[in-house]
N, C-alpha and C. Protein backbone atom coordinates (compact mmCIF):
# COMPACT_ATOMS: atom_id res chain seq x y z
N UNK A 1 -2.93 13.69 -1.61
CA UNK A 1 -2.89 12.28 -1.92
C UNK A 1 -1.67 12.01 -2.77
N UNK A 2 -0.88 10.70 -2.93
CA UNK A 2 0.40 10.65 -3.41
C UNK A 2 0.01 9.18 -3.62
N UNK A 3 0.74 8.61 -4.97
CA UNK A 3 0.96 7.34 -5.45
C UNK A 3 2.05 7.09 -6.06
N UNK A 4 2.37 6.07 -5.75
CA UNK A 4 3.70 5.21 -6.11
C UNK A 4 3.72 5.10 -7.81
N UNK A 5 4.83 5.29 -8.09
CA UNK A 5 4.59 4.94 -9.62
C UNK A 5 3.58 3.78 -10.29
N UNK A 6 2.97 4.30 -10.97
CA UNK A 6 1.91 3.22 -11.48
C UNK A 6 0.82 2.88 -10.36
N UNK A 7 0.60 3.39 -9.88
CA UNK A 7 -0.57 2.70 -8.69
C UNK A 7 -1.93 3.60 -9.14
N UNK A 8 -3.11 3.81 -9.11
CA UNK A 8 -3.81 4.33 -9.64
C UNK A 8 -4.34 5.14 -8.74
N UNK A 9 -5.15 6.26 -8.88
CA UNK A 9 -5.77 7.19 -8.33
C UNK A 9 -7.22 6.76 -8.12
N UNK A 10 -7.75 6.71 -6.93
CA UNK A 10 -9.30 5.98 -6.76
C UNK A 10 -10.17 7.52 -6.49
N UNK A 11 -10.67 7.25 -7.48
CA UNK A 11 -11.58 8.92 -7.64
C UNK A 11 -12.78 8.86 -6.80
N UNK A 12 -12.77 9.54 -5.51
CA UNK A 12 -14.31 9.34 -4.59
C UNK A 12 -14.95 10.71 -4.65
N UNK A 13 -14.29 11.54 -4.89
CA UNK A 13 -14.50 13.23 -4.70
C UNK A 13 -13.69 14.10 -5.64
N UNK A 14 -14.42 15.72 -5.29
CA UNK A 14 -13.30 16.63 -6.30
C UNK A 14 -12.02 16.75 -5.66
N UNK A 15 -11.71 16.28 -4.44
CA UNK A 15 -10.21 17.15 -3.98
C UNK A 15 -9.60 15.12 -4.66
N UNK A 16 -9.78 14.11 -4.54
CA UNK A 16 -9.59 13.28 -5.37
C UNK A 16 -9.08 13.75 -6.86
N UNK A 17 -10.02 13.39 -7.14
CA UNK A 17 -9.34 14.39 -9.35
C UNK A 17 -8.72 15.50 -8.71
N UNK A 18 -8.87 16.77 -8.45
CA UNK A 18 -7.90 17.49 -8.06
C UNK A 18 -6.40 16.59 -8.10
N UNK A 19 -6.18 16.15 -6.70
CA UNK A 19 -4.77 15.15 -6.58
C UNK A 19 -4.51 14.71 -7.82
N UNK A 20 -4.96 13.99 -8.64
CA UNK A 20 -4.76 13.19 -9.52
C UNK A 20 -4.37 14.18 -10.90
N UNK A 21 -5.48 15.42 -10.85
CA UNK A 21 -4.76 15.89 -12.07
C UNK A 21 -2.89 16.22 -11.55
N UNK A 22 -3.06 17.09 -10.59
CA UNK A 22 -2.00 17.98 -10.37
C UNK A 22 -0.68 16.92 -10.14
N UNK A 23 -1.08 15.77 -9.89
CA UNK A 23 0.14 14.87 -9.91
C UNK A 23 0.52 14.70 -10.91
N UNK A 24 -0.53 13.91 -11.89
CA UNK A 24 0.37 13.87 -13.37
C UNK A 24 0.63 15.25 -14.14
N UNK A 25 0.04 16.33 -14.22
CA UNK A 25 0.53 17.09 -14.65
C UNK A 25 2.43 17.56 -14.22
N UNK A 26 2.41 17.65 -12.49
CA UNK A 26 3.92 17.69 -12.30
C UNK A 26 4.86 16.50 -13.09
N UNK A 27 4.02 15.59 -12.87
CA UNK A 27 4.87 14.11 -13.59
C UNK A 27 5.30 14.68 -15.21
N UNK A 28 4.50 15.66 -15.71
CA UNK A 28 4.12 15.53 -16.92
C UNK A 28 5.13 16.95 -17.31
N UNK A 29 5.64 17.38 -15.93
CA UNK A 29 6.74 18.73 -16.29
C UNK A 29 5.86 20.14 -16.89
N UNK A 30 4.75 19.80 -16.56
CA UNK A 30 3.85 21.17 -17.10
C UNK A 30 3.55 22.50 -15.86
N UNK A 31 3.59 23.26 -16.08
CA UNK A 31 2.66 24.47 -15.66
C UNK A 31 1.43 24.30 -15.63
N UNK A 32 0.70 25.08 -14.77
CA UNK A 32 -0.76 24.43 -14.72
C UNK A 32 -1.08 25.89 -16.01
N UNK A 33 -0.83 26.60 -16.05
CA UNK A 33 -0.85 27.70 -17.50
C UNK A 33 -0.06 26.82 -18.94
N UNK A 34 0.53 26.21 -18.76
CA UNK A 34 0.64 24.95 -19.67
C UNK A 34 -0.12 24.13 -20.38
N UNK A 35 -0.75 23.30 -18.92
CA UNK A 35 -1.38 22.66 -19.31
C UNK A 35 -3.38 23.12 -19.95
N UNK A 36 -3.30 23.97 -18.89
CA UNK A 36 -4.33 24.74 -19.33
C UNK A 36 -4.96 25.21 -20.74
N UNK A 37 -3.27 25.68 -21.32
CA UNK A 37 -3.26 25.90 -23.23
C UNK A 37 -3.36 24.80 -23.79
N UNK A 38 -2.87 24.21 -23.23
CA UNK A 38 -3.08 22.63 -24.30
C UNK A 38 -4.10 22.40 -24.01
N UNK A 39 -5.23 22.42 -23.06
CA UNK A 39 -6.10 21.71 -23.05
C UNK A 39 -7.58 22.60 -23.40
N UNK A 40 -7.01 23.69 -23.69
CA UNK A 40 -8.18 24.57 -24.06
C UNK A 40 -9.03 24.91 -22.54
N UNK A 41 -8.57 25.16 -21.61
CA UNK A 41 -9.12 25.53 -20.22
C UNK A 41 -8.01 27.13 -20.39
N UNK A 42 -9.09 27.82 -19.09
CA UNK A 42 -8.38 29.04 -18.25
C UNK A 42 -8.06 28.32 -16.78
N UNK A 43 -6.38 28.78 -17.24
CA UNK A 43 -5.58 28.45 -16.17
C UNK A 43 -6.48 28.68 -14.69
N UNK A 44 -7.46 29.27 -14.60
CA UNK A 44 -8.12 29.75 -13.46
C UNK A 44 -9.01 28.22 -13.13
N UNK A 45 -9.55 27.60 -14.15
CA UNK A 45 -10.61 26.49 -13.92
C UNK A 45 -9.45 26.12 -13.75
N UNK A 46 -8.30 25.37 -14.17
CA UNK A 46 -8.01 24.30 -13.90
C UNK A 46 -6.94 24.34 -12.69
N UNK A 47 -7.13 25.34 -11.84
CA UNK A 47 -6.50 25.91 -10.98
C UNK A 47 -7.80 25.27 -9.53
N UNK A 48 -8.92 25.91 -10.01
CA UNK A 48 -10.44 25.02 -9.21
C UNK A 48 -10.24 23.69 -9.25
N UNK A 49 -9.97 23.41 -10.21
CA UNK A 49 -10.15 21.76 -10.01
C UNK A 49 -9.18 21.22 -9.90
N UNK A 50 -7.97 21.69 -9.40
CA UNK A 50 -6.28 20.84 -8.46
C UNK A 50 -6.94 21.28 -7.20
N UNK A 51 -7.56 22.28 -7.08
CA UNK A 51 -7.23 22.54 -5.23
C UNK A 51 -9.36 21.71 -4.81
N UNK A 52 -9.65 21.03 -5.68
CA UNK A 52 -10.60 20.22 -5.34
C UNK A 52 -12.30 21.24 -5.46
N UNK A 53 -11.97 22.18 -6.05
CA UNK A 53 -13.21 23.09 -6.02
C UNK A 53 -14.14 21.82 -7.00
N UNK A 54 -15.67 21.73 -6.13
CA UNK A 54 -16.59 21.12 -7.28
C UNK A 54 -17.39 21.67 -8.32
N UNK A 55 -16.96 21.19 -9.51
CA UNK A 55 -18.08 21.92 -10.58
C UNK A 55 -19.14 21.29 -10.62
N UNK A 56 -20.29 22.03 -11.18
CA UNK A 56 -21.53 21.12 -11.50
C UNK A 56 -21.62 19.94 -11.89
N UNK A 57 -20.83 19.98 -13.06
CA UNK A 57 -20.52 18.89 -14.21
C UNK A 57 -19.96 17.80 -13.25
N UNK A 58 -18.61 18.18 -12.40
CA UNK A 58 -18.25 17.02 -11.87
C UNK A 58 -18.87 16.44 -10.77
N UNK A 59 -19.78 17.16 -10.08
CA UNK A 59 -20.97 16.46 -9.24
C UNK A 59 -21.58 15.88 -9.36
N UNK A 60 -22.18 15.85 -10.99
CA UNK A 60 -23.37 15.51 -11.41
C UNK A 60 -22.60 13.71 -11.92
N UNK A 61 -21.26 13.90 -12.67
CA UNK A 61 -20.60 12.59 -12.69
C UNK A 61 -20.63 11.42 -11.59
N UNK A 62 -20.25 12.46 -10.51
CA UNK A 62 -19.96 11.34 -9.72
C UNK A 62 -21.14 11.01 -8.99
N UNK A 63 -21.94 11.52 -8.78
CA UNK A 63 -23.78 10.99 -8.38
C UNK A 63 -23.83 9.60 -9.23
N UNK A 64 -23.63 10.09 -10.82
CA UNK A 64 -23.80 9.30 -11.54
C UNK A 64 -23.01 7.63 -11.11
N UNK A 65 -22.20 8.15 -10.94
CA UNK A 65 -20.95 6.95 -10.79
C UNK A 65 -21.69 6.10 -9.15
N UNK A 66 -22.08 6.81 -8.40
CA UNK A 66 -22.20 6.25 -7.46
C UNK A 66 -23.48 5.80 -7.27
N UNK A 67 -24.81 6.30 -8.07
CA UNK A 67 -25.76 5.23 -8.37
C UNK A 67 -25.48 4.03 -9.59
N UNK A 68 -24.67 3.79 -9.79
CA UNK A 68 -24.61 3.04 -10.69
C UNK A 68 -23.40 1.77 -9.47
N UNK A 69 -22.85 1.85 -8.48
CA UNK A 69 -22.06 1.47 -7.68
C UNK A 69 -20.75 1.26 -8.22
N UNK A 70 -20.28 1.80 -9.43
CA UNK A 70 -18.96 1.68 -9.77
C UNK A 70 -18.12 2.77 -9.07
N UNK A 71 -16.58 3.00 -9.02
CA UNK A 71 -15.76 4.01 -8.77
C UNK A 71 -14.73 4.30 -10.09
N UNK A 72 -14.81 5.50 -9.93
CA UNK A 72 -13.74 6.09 -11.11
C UNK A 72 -12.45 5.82 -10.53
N UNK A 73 -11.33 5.12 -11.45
CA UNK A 73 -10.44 4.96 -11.23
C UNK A 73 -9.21 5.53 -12.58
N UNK A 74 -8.36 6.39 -11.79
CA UNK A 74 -7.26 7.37 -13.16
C UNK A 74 -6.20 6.48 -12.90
N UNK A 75 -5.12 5.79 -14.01
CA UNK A 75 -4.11 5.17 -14.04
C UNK A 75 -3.72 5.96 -15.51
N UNK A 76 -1.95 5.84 -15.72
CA UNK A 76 -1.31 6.22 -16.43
C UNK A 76 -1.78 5.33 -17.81
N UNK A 77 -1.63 5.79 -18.82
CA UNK A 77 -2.60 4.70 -19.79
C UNK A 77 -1.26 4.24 -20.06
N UNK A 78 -1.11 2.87 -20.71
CA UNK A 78 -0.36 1.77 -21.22
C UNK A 78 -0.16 1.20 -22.27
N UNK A 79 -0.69 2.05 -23.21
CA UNK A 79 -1.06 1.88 -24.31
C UNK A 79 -0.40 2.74 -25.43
């Protein structure tokens, strides 16, 4: 998945967030072992969750999200 500068990422699934991390992270000039240290993850999880692997946790979100009928949406913050 690919977006135009500023256009937002419409989160329906894990290979969704996947796309979305691994884009801004390149945007962001990081290593995924980079970003991984900064974020207190093993480069290995956050390696699962660019190539769309689902975790529990993020299954259980988006159930959530989708009985509730909203969609997760990732944009660059502006703030």
């Amino acid at each position: 998945m690919s977006t135009s500068a500023g256009a937002p990422f419409r989160v329906y699934s894990p290979a969704s967030i996947g796309a979305a991390i691994r884009h801004y992270r390149r945007e962001a000039g990081l290593t995924q072992a980079q970003l991984a240290r900064e974020a207190g993850l093993e480069r290995t999880y956050l390696s699962r969750l660019e190539n769309g692997h689902e975790t529990e946790q993020l299954k259980r979100i988006l159930v959530v999200f989708r009985q509730l009928g909203v969609r997760l949406t990732l944009q660059r913050e502006d703030w």
